[in-house]
PDB file of N, CA and C in Angstrom:
ATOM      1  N   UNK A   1     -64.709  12.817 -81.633  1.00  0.00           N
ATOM      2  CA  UNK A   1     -63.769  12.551 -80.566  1.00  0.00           C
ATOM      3  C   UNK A   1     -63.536  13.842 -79.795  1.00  0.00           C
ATOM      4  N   UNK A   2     -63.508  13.852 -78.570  1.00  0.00           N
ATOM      5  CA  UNK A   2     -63.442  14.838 -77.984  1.00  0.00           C
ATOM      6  C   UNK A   2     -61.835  15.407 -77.697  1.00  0.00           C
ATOM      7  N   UNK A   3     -61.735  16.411 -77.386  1.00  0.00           N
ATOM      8  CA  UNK A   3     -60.357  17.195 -77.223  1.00  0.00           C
ATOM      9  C   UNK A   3     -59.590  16.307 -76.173  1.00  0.00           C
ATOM     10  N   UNK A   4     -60.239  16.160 -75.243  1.00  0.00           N
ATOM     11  CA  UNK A   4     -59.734  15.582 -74.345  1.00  0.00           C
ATOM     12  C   UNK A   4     -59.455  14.142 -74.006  1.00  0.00           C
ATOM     13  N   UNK A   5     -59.821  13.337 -74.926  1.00  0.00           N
ATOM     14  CA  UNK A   5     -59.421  11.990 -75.352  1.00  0.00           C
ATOM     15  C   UNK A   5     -58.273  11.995 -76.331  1.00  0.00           C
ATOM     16  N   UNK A   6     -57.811  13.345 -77.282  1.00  0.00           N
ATOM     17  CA  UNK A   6     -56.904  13.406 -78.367  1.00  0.00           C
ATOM     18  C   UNK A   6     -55.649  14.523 -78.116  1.00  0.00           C
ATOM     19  N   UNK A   7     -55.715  14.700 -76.513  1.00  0.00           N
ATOM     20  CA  UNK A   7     -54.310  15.255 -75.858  1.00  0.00           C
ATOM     21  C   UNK A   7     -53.719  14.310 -74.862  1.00  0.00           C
ATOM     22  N   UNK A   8     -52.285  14.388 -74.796  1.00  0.00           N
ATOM     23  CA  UNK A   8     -52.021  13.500 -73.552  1.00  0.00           C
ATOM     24  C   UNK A   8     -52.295  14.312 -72.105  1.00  0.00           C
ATOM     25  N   UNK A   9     -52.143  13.673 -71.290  1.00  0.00           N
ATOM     26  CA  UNK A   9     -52.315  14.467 -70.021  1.00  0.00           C
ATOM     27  C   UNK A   9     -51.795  15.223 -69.130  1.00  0.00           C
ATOM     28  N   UNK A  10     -52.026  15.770 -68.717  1.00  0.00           N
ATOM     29  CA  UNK A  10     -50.863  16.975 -68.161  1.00  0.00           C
ATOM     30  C   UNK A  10     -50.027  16.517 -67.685  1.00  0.00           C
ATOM     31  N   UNK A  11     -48.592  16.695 -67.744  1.00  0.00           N
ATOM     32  CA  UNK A  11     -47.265  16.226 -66.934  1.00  0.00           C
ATOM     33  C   UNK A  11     -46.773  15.125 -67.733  1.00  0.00           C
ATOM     34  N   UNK A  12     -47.407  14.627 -68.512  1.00  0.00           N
ATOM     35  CA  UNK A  12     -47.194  12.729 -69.587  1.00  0.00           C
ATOM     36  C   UNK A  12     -46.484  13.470 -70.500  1.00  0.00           C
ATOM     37  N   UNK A  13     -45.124  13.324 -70.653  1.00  0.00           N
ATOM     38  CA  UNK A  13     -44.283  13.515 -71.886  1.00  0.00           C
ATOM     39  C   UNK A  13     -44.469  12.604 -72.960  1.00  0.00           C
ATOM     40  N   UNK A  14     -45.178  13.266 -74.238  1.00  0.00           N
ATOM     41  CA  UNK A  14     -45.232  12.029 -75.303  1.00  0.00           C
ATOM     42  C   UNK A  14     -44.454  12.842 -76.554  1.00  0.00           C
ATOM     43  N   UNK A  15     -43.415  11.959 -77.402  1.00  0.00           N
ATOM     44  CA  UNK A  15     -43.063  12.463 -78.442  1.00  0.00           C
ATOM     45  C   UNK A  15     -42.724  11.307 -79.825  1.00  0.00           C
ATOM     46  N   UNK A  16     -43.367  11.385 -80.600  1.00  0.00           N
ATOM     47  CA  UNK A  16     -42.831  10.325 -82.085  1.00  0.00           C
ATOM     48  C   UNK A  16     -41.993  10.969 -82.804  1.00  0.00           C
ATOM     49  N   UNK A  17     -41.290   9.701 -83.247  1.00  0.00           N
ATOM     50  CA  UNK A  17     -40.394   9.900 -84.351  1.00  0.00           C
ATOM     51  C   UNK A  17     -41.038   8.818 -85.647  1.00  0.00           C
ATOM     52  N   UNK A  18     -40.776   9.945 -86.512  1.00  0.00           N
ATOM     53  CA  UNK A  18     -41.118   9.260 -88.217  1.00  0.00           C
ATOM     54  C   UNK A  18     -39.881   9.698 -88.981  1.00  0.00           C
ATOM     55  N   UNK A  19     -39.740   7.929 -89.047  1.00  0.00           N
ATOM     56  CA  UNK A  19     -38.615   7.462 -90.348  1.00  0.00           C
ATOM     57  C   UNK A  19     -39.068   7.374 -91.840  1.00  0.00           C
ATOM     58  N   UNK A  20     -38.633   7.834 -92.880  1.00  0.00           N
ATOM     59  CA  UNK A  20     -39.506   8.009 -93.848  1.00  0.00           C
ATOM     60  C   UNK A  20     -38.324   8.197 -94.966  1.00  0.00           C
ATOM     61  N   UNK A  21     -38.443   7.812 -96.363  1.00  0.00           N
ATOM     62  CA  UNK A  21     -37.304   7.850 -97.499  1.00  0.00           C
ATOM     63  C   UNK A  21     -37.333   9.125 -98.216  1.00  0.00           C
ATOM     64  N   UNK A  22     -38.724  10.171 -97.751  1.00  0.00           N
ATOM     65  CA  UNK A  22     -39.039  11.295 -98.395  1.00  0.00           C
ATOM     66  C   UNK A  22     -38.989  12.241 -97.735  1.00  0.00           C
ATOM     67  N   UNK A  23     -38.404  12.927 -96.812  1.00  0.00           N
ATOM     68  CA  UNK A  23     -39.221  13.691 -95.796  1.00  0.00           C
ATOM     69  C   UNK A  23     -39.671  14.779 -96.413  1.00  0.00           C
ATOM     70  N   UNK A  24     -39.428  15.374 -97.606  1.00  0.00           N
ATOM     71  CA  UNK A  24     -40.362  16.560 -97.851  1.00  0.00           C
ATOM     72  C   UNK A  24     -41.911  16.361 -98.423  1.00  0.00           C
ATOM     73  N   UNK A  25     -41.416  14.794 -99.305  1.00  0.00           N
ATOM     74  CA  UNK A  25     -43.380  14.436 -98.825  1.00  0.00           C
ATOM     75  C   UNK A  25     -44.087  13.858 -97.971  1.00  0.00           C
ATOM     76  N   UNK A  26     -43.309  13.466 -96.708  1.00  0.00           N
ATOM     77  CA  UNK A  26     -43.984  13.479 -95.522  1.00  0.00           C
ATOM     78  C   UNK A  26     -44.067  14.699 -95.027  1.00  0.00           C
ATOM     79  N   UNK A  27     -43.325  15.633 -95.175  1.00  0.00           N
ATOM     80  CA  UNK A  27     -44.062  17.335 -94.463  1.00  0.00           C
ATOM     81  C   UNK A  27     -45.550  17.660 -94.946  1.00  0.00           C
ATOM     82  N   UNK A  28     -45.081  17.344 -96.569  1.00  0.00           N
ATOM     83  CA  UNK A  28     -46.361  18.135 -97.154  1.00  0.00           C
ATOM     84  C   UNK A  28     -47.589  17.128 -96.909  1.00  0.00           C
ATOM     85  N   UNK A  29     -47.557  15.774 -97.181  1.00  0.00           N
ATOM     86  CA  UNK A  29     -48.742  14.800 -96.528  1.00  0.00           C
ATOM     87  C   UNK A  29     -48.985  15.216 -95.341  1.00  0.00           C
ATOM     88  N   UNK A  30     -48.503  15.421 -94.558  1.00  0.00           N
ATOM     89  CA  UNK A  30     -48.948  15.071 -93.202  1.00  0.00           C
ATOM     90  C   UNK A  30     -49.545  16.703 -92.358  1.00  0.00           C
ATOM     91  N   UNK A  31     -49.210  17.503 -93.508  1.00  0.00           N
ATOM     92  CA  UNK A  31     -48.793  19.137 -92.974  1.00  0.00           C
ATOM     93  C   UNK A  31     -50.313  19.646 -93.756  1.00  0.00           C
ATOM     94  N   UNK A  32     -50.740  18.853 -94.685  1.00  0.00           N
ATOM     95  CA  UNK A  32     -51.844  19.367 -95.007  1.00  0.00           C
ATOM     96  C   UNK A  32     -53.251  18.268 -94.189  1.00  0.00           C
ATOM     97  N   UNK A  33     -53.204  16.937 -94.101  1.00  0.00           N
ATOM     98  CA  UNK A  33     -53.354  16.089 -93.476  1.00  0.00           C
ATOM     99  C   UNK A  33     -54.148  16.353 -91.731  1.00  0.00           C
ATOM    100  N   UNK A  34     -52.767  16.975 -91.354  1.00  0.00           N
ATOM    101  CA  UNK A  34     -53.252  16.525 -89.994  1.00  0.00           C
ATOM    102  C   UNK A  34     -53.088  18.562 -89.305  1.00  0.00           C
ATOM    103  N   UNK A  35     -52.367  19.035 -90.137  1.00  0.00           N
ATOM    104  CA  UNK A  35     -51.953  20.458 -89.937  1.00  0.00           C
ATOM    105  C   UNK A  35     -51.122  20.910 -88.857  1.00  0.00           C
ATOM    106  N   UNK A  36     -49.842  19.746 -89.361  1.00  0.00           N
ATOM    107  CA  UNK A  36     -48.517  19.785 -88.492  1.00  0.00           C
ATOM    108  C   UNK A  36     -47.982  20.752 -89.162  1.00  0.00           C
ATOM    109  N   UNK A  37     -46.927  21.821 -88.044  1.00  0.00           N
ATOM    110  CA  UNK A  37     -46.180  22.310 -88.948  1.00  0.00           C
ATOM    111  C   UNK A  37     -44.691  21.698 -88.703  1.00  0.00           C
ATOM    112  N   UNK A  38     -43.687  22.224 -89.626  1.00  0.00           N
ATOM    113  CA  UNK A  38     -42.377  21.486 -89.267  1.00  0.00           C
ATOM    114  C   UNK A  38     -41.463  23.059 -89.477  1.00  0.00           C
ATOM    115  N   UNK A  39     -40.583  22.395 -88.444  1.00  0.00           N
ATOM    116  CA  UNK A  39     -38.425  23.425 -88.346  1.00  0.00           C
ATOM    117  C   UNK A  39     -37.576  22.373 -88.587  1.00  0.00           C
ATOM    118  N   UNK A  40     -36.665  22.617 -89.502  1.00  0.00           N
ATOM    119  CA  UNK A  40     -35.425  22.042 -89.455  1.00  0.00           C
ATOM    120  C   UNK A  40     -34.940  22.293 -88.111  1.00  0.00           C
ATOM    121  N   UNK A  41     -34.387  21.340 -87.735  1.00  0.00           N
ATOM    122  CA  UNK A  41     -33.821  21.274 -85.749  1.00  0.00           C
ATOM    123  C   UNK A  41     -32.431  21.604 -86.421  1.00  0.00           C
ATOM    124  N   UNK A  42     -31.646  22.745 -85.423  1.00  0.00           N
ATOM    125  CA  UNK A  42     -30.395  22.989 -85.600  1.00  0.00           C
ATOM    126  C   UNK A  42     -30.040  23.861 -86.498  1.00  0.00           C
ATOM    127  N   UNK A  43     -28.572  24.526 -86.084  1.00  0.00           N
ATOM    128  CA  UNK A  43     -27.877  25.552 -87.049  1.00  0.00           C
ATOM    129  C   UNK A  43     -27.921  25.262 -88.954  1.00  0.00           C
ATOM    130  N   UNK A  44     -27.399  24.081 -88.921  1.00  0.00           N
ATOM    131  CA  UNK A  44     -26.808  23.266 -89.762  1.00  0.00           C
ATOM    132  C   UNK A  44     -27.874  22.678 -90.580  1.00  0.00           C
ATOM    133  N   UNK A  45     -29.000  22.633 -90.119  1.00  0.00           N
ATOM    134  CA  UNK A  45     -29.809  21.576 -90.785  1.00  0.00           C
ATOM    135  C   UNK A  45     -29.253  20.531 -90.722  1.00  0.00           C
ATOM    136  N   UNK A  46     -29.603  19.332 -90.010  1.00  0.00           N
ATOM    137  CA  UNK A  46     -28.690  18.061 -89.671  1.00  0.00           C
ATOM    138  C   UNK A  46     -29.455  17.082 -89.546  1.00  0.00           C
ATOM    139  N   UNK A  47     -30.837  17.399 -90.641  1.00  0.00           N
ATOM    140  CA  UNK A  47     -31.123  16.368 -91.563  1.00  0.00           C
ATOM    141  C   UNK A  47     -32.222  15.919 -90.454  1.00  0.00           C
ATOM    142  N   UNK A  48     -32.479  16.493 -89.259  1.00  0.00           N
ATOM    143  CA  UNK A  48     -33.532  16.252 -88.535  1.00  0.00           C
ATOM    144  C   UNK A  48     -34.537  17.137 -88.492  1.00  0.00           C
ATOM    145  N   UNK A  49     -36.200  17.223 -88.605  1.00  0.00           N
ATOM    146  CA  UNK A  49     -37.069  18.091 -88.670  1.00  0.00           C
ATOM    147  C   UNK A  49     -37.921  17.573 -87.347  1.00  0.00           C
ATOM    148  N   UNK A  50     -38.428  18.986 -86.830  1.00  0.00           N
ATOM    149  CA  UNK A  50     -39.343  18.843 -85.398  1.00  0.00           C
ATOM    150  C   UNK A  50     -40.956  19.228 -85.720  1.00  0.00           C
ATOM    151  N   UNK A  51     -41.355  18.612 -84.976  1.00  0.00           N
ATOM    152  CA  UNK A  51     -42.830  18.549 -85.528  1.00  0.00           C
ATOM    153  C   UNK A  51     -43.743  19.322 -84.618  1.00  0.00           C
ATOM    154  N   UNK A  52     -44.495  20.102 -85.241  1.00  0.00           N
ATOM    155  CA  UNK A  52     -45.279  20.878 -84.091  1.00  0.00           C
ATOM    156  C   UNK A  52     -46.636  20.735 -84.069  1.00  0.00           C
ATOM    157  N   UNK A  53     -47.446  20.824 -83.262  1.00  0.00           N
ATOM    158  CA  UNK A  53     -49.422  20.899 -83.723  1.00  0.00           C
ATOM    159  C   UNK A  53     -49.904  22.187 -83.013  1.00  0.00           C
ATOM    160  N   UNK A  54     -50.867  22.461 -83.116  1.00  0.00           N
ATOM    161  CA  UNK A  54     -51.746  23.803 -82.272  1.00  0.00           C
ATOM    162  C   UNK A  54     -51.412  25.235 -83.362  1.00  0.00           C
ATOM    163  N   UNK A  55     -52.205  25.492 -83.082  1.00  0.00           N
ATOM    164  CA  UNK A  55     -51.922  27.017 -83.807  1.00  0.00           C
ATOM    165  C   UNK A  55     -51.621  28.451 -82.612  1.00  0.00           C
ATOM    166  N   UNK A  56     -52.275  28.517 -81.822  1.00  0.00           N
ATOM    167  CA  UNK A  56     -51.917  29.375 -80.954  1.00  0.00           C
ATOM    168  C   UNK A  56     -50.518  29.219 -80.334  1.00  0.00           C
ATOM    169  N   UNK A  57     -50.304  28.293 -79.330  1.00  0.00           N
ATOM    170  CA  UNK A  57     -48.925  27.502 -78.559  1.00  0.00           C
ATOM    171  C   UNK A  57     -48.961  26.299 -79.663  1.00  0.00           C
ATOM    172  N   UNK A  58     -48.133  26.638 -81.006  1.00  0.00           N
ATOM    173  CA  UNK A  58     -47.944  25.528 -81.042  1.00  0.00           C
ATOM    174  C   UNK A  58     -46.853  24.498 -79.655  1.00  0.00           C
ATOM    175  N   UNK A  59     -47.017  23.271 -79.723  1.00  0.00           N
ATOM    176  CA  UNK A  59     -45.911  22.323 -79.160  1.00  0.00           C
ATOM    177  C   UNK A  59     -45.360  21.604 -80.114  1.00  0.00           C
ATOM    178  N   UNK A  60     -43.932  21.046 -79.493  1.00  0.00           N
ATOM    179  CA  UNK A  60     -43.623  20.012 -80.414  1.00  0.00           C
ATOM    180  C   UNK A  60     -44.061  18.539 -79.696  1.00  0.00           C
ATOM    181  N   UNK A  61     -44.284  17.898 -81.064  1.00  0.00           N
ATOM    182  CA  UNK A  61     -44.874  16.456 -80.724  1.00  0.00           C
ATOM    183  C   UNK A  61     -44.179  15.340 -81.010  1.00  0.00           C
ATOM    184  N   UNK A  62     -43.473  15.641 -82.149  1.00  0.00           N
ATOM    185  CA  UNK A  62     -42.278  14.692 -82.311  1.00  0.00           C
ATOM    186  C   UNK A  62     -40.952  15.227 -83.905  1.00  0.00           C
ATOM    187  N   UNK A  63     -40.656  14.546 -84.282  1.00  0.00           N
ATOM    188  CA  UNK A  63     -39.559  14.435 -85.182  1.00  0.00           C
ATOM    189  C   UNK A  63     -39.894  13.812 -86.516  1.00  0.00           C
ATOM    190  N   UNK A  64     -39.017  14.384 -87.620  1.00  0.00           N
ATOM    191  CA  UNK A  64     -38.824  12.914 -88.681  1.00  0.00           C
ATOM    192  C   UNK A  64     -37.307  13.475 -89.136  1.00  0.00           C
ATOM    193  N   UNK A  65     -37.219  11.944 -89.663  1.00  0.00           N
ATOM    194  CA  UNK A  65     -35.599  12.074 -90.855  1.00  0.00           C
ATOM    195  C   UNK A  65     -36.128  10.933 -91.549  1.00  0.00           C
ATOM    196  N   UNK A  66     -34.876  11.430 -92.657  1.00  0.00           N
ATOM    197  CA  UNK A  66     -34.633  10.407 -93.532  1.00  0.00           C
ATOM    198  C   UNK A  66     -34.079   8.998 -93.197  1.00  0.00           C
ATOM    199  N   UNK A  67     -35.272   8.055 -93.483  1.00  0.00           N
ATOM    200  CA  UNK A  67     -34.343   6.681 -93.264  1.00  0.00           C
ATOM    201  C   UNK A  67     -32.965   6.486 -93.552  1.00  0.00           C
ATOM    202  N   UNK A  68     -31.940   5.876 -92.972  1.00  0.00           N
ATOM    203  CA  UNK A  68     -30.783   5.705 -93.180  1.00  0.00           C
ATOM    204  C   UNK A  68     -30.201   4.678 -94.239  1.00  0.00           C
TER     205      UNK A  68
END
């Protein structure tokens, strides 16, 4: 697959959220997996994590928490 079929396109804001009952083994699945990295979002840690890809610039691509 080429690079350019597996980015969105310039100016197209895309971001997911993953709901999940584990999130520290969705970091580590998905972090070795796909080679996302993750930040706790916020001072506080408030139970939301941001998701990043790229190694140089990483970006963020989306989110997870804990199902409610």
């Amino acid at each position: 697959m080429s690079k350019k079929m597996n980015s969105p396109k310039p100016s197209h804001f895309v971001w997911n959220e993953l709901v999940t009952t584990s999130v520290p083994a969705a970091k580590k699945f998905y972090s070795s997996l796909l080679g996302w990295k993750t930040k706790a979002f916020g001072k506080n840690a408030v139970g939301y994590t941001v998701i990043f890809k790229g190694k140089d610039k990483p970006r963020g691509i989306g989110g997870m928490m804990k199902c409610p």
